[in-house]
Structures are given as structure tokens and as C-alpha cells.
Protein backbone atom coordinates (compact mmCIF):
# COMPACT_ATOMS: atom_id res chain seq x y z
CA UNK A 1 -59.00 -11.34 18.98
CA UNK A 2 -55.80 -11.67 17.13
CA UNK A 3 -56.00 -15.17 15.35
CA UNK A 4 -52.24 -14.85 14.14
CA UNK A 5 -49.39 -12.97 15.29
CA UNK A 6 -45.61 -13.75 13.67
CA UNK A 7 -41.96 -12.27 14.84
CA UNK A 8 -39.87 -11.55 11.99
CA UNK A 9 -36.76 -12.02 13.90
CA UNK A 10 -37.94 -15.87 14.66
CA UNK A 11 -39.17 -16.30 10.76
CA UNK A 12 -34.90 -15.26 9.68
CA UNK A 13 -33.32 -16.87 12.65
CA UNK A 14 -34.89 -20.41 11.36
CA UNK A 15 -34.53 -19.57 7.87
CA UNK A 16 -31.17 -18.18 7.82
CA UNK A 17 -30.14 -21.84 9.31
CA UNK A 18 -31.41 -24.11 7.28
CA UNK A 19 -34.77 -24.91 9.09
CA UNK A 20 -37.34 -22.99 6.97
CA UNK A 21 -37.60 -23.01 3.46
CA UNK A 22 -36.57 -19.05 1.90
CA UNK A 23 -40.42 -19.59 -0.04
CA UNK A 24 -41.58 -18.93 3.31
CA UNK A 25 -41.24 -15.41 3.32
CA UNK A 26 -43.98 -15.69 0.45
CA UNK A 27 -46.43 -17.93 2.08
CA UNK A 28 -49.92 -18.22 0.19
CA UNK A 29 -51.53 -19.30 3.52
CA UNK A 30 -51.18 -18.09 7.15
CA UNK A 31 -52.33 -21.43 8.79
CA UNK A 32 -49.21 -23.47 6.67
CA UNK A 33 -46.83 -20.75 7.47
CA UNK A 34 -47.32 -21.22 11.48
CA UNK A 35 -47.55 -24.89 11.32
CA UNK A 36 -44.47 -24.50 9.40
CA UNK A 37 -42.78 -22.49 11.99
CA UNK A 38 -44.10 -24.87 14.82
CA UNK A 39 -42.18 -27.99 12.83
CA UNK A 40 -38.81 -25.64 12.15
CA UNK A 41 -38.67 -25.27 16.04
CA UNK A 42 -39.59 -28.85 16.31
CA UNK A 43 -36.48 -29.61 14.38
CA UNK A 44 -34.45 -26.96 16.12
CA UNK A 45 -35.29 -28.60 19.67
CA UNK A 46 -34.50 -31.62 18.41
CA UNK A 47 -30.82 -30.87 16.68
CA UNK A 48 -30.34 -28.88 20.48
CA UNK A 49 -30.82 -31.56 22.11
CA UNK A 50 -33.81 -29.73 23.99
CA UNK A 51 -37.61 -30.50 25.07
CA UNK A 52 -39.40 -31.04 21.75
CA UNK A 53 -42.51 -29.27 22.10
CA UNK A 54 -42.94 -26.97 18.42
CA UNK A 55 -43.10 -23.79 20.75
CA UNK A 56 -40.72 -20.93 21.49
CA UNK A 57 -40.07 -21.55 24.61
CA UNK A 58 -37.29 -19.60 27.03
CA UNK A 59 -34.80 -22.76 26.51
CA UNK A 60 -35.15 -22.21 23.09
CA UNK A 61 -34.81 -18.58 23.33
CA UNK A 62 -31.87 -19.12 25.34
CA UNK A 63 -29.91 -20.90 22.57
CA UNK A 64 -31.14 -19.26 19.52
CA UNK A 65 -29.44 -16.04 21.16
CA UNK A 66 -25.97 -18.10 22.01
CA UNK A 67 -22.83 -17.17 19.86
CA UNK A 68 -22.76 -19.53 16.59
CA UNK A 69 -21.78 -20.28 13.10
CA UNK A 70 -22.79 -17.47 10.82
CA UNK A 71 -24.07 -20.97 8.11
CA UNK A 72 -26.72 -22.75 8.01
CA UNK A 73 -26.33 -26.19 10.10
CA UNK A 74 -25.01 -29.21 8.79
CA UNK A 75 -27.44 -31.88 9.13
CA UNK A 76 -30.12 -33.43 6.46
CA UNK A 77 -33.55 -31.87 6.86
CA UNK A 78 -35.20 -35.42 6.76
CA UNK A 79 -33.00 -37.74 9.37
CA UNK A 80 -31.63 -35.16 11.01
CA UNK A 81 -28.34 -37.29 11.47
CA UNK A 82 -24.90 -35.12 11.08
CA UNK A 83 -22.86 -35.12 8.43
CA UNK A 84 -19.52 -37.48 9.43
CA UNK A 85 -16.87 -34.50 9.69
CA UNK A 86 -14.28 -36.52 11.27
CA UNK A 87 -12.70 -36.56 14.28
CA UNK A 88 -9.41 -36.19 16.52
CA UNK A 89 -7.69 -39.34 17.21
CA UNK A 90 -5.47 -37.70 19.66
CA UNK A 91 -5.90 -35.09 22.60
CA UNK A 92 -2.85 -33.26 22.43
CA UNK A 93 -2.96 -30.79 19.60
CA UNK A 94 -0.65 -28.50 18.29
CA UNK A 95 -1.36 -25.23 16.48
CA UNK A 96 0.05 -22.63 14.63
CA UNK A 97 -0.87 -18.83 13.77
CA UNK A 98 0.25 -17.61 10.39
CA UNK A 99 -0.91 -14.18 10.23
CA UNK A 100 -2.83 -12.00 12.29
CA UNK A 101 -6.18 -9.78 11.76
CA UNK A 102 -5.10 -6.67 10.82
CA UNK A 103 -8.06 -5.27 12.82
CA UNK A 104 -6.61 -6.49 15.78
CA UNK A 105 -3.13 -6.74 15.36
CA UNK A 106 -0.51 -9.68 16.48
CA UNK A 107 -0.89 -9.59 19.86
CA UNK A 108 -4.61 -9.37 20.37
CA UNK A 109 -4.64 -11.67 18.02
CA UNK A 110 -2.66 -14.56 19.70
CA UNK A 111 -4.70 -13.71 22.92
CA UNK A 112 -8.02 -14.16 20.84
CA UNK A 113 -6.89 -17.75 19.42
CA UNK A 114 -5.80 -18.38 23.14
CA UNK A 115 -8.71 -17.62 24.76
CA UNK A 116 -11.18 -19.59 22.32
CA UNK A 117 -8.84 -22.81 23.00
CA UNK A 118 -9.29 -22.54 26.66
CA UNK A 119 -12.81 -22.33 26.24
CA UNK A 120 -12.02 -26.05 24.08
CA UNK A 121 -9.97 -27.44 26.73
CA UNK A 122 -12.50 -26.38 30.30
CA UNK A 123 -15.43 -28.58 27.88
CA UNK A 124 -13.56 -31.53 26.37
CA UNK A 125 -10.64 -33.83 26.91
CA UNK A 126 -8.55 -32.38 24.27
CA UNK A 127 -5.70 -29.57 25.49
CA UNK A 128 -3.47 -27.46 22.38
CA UNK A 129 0.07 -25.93 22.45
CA UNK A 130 0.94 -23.11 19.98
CA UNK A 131 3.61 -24.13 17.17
CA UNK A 132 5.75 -21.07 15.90
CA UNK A 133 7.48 -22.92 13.23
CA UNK A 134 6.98 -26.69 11.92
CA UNK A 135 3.70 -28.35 10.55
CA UNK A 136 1.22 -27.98 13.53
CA UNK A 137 -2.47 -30.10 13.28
CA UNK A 138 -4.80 -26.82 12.71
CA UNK A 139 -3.38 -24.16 11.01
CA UNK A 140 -4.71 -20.75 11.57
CA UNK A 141 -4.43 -17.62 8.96
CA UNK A 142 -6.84 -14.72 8.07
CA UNK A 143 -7.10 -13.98 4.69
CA UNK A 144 -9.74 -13.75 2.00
CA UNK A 145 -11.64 -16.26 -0.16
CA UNK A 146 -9.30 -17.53 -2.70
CA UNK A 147 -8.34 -20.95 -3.40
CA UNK A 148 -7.00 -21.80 -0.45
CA UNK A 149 -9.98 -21.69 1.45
CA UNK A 150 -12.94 -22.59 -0.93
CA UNK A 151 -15.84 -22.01 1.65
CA UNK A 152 -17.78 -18.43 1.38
CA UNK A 153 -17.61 -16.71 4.50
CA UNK A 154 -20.97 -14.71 5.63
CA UNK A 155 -19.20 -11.21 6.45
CA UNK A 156 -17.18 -9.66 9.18
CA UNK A 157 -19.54 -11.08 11.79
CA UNK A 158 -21.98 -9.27 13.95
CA UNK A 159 -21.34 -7.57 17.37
CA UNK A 160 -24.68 -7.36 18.61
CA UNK A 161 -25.56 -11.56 17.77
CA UNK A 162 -21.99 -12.87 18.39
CA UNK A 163 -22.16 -14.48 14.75
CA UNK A 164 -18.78 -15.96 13.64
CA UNK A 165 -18.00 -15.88 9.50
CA UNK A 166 -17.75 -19.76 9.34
CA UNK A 167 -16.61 -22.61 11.29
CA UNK A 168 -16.36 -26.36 11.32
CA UNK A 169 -18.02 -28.81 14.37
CA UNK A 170 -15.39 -30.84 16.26
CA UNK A 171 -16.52 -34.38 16.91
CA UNK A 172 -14.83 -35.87 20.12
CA UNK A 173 -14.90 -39.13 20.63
CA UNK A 174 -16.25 -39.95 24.34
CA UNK A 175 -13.18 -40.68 26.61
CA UNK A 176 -11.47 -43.75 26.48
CA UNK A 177 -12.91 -44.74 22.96
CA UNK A 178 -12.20 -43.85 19.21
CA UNK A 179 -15.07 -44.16 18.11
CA UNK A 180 -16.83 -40.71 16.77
CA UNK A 181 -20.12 -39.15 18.55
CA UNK A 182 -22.87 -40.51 16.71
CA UNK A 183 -25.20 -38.03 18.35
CA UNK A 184 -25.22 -34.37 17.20
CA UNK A 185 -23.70 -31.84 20.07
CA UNK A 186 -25.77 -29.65 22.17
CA UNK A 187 -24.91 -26.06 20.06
CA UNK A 188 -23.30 -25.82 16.66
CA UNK A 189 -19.25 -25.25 17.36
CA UNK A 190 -19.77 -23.23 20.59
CA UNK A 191 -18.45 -25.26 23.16
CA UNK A 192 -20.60 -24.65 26.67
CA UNK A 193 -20.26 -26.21 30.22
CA UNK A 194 -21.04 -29.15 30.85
CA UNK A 195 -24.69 -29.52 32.21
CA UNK A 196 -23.44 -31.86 34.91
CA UNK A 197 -21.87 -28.66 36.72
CA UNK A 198 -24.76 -27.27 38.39
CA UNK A 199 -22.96 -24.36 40.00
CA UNK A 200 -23.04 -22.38 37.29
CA UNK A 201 -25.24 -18.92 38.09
CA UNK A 202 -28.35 -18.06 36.15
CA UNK A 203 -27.36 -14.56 34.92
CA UNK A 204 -31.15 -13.79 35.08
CA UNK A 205 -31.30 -14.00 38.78
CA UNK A 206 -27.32 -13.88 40.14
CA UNK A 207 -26.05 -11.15 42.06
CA UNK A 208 -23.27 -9.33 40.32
CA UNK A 209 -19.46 -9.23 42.67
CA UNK A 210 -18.56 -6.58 39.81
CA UNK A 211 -18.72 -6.12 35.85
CA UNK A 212 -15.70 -4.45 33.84
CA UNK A 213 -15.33 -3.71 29.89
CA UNK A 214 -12.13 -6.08 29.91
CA UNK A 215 -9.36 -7.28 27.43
CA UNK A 216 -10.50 -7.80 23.69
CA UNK A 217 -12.80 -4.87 24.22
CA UNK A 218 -15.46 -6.87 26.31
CA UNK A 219 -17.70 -6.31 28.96
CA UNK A 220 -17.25 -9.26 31.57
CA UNK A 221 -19.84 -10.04 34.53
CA UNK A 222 -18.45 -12.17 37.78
CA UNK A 223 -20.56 -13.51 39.68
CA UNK A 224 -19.11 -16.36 42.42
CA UNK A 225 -16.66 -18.67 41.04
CA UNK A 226 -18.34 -17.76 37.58
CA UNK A 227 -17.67 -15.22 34.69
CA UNK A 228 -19.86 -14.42 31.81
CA UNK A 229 -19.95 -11.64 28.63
CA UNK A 230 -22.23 -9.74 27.92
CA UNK A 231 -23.46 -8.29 24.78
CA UNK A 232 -26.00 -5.87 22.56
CA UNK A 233 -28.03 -9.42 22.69
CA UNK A 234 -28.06 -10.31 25.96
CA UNK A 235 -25.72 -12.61 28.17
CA UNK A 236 -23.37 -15.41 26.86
CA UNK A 237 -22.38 -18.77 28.93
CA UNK A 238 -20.89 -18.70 32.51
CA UNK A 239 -17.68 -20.17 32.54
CA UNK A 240 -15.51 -20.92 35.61
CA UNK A 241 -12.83 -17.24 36.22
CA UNK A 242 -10.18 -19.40 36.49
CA UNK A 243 -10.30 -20.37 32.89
CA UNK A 244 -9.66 -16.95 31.43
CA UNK A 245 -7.19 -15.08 34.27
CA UNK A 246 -5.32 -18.02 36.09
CA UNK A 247 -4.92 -17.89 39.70
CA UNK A 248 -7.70 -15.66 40.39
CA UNK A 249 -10.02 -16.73 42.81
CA UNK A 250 -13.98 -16.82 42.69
CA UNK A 251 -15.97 -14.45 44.61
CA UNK A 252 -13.87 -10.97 44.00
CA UNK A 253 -14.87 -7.85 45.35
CA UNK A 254 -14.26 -5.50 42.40
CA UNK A 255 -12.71 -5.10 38.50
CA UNK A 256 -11.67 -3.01 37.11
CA UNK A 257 -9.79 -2.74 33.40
CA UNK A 258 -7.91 0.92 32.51
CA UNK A 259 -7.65 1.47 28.71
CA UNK A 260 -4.65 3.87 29.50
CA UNK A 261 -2.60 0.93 30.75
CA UNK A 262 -4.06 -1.97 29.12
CA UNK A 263 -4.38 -3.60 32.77
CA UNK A 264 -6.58 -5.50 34.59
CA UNK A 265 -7.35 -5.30 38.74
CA UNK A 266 -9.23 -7.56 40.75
CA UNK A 267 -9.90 -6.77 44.24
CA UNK A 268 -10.84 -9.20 47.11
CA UNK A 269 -10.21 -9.10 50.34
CA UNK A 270 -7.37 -6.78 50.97
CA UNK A 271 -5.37 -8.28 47.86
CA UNK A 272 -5.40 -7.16 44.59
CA UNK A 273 -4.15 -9.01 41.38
CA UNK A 274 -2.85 -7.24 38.39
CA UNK A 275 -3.26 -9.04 34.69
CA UNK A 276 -1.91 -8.01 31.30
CA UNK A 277 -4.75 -9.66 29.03
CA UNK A 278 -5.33 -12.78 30.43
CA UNK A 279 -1.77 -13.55 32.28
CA UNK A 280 -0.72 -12.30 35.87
CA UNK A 281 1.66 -9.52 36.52
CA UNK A 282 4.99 -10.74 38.03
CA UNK A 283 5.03 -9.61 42.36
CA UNK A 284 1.07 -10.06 42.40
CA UNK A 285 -1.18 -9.97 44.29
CA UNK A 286 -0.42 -7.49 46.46
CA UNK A 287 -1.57 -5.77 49.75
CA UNK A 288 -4.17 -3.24 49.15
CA UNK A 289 -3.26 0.37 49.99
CA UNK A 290 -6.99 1.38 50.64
CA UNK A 291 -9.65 -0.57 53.07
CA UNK A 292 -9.95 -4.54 52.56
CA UNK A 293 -13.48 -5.61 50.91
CA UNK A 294 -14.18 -2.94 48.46
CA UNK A 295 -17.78 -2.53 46.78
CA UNK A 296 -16.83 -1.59 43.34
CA UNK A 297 -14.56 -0.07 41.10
CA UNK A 298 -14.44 1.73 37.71
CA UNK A 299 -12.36 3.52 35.90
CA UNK A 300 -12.82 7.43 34.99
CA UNK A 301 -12.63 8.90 31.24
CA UNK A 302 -12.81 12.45 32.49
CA UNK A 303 -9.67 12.12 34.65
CA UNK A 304 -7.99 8.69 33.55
CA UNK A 305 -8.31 7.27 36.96
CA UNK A 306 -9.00 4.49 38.58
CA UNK A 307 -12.36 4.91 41.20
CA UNK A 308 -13.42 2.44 44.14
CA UNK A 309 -16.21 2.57 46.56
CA UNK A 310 -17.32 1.38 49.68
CA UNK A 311 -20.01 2.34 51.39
CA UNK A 312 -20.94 5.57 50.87
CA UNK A 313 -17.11 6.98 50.43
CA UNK A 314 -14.94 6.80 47.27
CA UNK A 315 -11.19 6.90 46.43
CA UNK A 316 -9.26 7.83 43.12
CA UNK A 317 -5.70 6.56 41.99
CA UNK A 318 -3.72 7.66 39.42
CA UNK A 319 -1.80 4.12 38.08
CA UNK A 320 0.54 6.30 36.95
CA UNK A 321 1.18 8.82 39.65
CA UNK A 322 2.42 8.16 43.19
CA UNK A 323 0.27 6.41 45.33
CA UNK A 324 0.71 9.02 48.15
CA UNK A 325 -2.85 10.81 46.37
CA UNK A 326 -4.44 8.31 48.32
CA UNK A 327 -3.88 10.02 51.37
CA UNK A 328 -6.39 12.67 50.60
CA UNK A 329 -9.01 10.09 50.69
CA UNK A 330 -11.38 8.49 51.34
CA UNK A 331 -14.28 11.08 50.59
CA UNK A 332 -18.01 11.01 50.17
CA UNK A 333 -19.19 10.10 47.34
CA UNK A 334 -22.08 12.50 46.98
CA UNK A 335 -18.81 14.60 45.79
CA UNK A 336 -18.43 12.31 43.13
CA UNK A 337 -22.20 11.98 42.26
CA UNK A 338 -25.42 12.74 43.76
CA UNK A 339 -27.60 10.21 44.15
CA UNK A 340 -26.31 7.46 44.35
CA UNK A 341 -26.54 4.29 46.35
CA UNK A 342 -24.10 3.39 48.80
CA UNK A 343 -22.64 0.12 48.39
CA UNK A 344 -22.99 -0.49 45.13
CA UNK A 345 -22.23 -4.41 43.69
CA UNK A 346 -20.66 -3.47 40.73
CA UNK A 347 -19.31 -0.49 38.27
CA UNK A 348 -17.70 0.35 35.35
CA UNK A 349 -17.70 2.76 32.29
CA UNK A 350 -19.06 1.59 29.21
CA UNK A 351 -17.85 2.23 25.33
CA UNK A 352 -20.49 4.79 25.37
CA UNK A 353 -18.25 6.78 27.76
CA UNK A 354 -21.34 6.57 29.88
CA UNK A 355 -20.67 4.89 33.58
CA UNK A 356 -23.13 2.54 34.94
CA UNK A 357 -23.05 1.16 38.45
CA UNK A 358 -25.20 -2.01 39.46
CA UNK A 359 -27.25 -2.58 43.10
CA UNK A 360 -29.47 -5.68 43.02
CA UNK A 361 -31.76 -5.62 39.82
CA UNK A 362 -31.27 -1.69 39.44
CA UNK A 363 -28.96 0.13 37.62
CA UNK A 364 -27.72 3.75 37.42
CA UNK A 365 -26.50 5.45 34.12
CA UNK A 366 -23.69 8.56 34.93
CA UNK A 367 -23.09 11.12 31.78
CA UNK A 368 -19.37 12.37 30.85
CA UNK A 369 -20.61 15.33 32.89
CA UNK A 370 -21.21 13.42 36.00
CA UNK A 371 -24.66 13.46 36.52
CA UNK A 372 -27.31 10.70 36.85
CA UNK A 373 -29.58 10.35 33.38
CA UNK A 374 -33.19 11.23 34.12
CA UNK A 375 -34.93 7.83 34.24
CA UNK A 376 -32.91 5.41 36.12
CA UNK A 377 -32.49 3.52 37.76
CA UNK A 378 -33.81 0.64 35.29
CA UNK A 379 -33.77 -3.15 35.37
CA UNK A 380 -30.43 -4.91 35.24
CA UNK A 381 -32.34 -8.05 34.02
CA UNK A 382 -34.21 -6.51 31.46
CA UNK A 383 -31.64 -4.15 29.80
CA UNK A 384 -28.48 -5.92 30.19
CA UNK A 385 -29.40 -9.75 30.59
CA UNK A 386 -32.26 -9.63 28.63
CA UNK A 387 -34.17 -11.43 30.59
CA UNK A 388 -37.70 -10.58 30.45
CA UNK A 389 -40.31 -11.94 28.00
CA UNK A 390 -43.78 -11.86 27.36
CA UNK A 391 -45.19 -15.04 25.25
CA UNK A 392 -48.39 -14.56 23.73
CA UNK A 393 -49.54 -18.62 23.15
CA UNK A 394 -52.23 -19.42 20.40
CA UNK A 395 -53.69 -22.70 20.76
CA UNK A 396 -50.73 -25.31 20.60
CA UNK A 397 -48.01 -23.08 19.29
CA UNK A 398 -46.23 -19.94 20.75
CA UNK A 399 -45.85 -18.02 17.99
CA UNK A 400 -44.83 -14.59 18.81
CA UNK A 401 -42.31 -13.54 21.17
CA UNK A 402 -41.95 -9.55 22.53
CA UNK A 403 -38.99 -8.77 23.96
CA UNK A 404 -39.63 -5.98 26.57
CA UNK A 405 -36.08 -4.94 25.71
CA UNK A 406 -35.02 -6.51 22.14
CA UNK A 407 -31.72 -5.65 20.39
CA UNK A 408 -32.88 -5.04 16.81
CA UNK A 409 -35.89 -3.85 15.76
CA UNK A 410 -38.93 -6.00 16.37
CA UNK A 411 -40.71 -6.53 13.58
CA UNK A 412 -44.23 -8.48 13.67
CA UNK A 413 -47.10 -8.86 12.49
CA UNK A 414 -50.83 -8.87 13.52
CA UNK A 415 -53.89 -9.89 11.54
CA UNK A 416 -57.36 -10.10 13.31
């Protein structure tokens, strides 16, 4: 019988924030090292705001894999009270860009900056304008360490953990007082919904309406009124659609983003509404030109159109062509691909080039060459969400978790 069994990934989550000691990863004796662990994710809970129990638990799973600061948290090991790092005494702020990431360029830039205030504003009382000349309240400018920024940034940031170089908490006073939050906030500078709105879908268990690799090179699920990202670590928050594209209702048929255009369609009903970004087209929405209530949609590398099913027929439109092609359609869509399920929820292709199209908790993975991989169709929840867990419980404390479908490399280890 295994007596101990430890997950690496845990062991430099907790130390790489501040809630193990670095001598841990030369511990003299087993039994300390897991009783340490247990009292890290005692501390963790606590700082989160969760149930304080010293075991890994899928809460705490949950917001160990949530985007953060790339630094280890601010509080003091032994009161666990925040550091006082100000606050806003005013709700209306003003901000200005300076310079863009070259790796993005000015205007993905500006819709970047844009997007991460909404998130700010759907959360919190306070709302921001953008400055392009005068002396705004937060300044914003990419650059290098040097002297005008004196704290060390931790790299470029990862893609597959949503780490962030460095960033500062915002203390809001509760409404209708000045007075700062003595209590520390539920995540470290990632602002979330508020757990009063219960609406919110569990992307474990929702239904998808349709998934698209959208603007800023991300893969967005809808589900309902609610919108989520998704990435090599799982799922992110649901926030409300609304919040990103404006004037787009909940509970769409179909999405849809084409890299040769740099636009956005969402289908529902027999509208359709056309975004650059985040913003709305001028004229839209419009009538649809094929059949009302669509399944899915994606688009096509191989011929740089646009696809949508229903049922067990497709149709292809060229954006830039004339929209007389549609004429020749609709056909079936074993001509498109064999084996696959009518109706599908959702569809879209992938930076992989590969195209995946959702049904329930299945999925189905298409090749450049058109054909279903060997294999599929998987779990959505497992190998998207990342839902699916085994905990292997010791006495009091969990203290090994195996992902059935983990990002990195899982590294443990067992000794009998």
C-alpha cells in the first residue's frame, strides 16, 4: 500500500506563491513534507476565501488553475492580513496607453487594455474612459525593466496557465463608503463574477450553443447568456456575452470568427450579427440568407470559407464572393465528412488547423485532409474543460491529484 504519494505540479504551484518554503524541495522527512503541504493549502483556502479543510479539493483545484499574477502573493505568512496597497477614492477613472506591444501591435493592443477593463467594470463599481493626451489616473506602457518600473517581471507569461508578468491588487472600497476592504479578495487581481449571480453555467456540465477561436487569438465557449475561454489548462470564468460583444444576445445558435477577414458572426434565429473585435458592424444584424436556427458553424482553412450546418446538410460562403454560391446549397454533409453526427452543438477549426465539432460530451477531431482522426470521438469534459479527476485521499490529507487529462507533464512520486 502506498503510504505517500506527492504531485510535483501541487509542490511548485504553492511554492512558486509564497506558501511553501523553496527548502521544501529538499525535505529530510516525508511525514513533515505532507503535513507541510496540508498547512500551505490550509493557508491557500484561507487567503481564497474557500472551505478550510488542508486538502486538495476540486474548489481548490478550480482556483489554483484560474489566470493570476505570475508573483508570489502579497500577504504575511503569519497573520495572513494584506498588505494596505491603497485604494480608489473615485469610480470614474481615466486611462491612457503610451505605447503598444510590439507583439501585438496598436490596435490589438487597445482592444486587449479594453477588454480587461470591461472585465473591471461587469465586477465592481468603478467604470474607465481612455485618455489620448493629458495626465490620465493609470498610465499604461510596455517596456522593459529600467528605472521607471523597479519591479522584476517573471517572463513573457505562459499560454498554457494564463500567468500574467506582474500586477498590482485593486482594493475597492464597498459602495457607498471610503473606507478600504479590510478583508483580502477572493483571487489575486483576477476579477470574477460575483457569487451572488447564480446563473452562471458550470462549464463541466453546460451544453455548448457554439465555440469559435475569436479576436485576440482565443478560443471562446457560449453557453446561454454566458461566455467563457478556454485554454491548454482548462476553462477560465463565465462571464455574461454582453460584456465582451455589445448587443448580442444570450443563447446564439452559432460563431463563427474568419482569420481572412478579421470578423466575427453570430447566428440566432434567422439574424446574424457581424463584429470587428469586440464592436458591431454598422447595418447589423441582418436577415439570414440560409435557414433560421442553424446548428453550427466553422470556418474552412482548405478553402477560406465560411461552413454551417443543420441537421444533417451543410452550406459554404465565400465572405468575399457573391452570395449567389449559396444557391447550390444546401448539401449533405456526408460530402463534407463521413461520419459525422447530424446536428452538431458547436464547431470550429482550431490553431492546429485541425477542426473539431462538439455533440453533448463527445467531440470529433477533422484533419486538413478532411477525414475523422482514428479515436474519436473523446470527452469534451475531459480534454477541453478539464474536468475529470481522480483523488487518491491518505488519512486526513489529499495529497496527490491525477489529472486524467493534465496539461504539463505529471510528475509524482510513489514510495511504498
Amino acid at each position: 500500500m502506498f503510504k505517500y504519494l506527492f504531485l510535483f505540479n501541487l509542490q511548485v504551484y504553492l511554492t512558486k506563491y509564497g506558501y511553501l518554503p523553496t527548502s521544501l524541495h529538499h525535505p529530510k522527512d516525508q511525514d513533515g513534507q505532507v503535513k507541510q503541504i496540508s498547512e500551505a493549502l490550509r493557508v491557500f483556502q484561507k487567503v481564497m476565501e474557500l472551505p478550510v479543510s488542508g486538502r486538495l479539493d476540486n474548489a481548490t483545484l478550480v482556483m489554483m488553475k484560474q489566470p493570476r499574477c505570475g508573483l508570489k502573493d502579497p500577504f504575511n505568512n503569519r497573520t495572513l492580513k494584506y498588505r494596505v496597497l491603497g485604494h480608489w477614492r473615485k469610480k470614474t477613472l481615466s486611462y491612457r496607453i503610451y505605447n503598444h506591444a510590439s507583439s501585438l501591435g496598436v490596435a490589438k493592443t487597445r482592444a486587449a487594455i479594453q477588454t480587461a477593463f470591461r472585465y473591471w467594470s461587469e465586477v465592481s463599481p468603478l467604470r474607465f474612459h481612455e485618455l489620448n493626451k493629458g495626465h490620465p489616473d493609470i498610465k499604461i506602457s510596455f517596456h522593459g525593466r529600467d528605472r521607471v518600473c523597479p519591479v522584476p517581471f517573471d517572463g513573457p507569461g505562459e499560454r498554457r496557465t494564463g500567468l500574467i508578468a506582474f500586477t498590482f491588487l485593486l482594493n475597492f472600497p464597498p459602495f457607498g463608503s471610503g473606507k478600504p476592504v479590510e478583508k483580502p479578495p477572493p483571487a489575486p487581481a483576477v476579477p470574477n463574477k460575483p457569487p451572488a449571480d447564480s446563473a452562471a453555467p458550470n462549464p463541466c456540465t453546460a451544453s455548448l450553443d457554439a465555440i469559435m477561436l475569436g479576436p485576440l487569438h482565443k478560443t471562446f465557449a457560449f453557453s446561454g447568456d454566458y461566455v467563457w475561454t478556454i485554454s491548454d489548462a482548462g476553462y477560465n470564468t463565465p462571464i455574461r456575452i454582453n460584456v465582451l460583444w455589445k448587443d448580442l444576445p444570450g443563447h446564439i445558435n452559432a460563431a463563427v470568427h474568419s482569420p481572412r477577414t478579421s470578423k466575427s458572426y453570430f447566428l440566432k434565429g434567422e439574424k446574424v450579427w457581424r463584429y470587428s473585435g469586440f464592436k458591431l458592424d454598422h447595418g447589423y444584424p441582418k436577415v439570414l440568407l440560409i435557414p433560421p436556427n442553424i446548428d453550427s458553424a466553422f470556418y474552412s482553412n482548405a478553402n477560406k470559407k465560411l461552413i454551417f450546418i443543420k441537421g444533417s446538410e451543410y452550406w459554404q460562403w465565400d465572405e468575399l464572393g457573391s452570395s449567389n454560391e449559396l444557391r447550390q446549397y444546401p448539401k449533405s454533409l456526408k460530402e463534407l465528412v463521413t461520419g459525422l453526427p447530424s446536428n452538431p452543438d458547436a464547431a470550429f477549426t482550431w490553431t492546429n488547423g485541425h477542426t473539431y465539432l462538439f455533440k453533448g460530451d463527445q467531440y470529433w477531431r477533422i484533419n486538413p485532409r478532411g477525414f475523422i482522426e482514428k479515436g474519436y470521438p473523446l470527452s469534451k469534459q475531459d480534454r477541453w474543460m478539464q474536468c475529470k479527476y481522480l483523488y487518491l485521499e491518505f488519512g486526513r490529507n489529499v495529497v496527490c491529484m491525477i489529472s486524467s487529462f493534465f496539461s504539463q507533464s505529471c510528475i509524482y512520486i510513489c514510495v511504498q
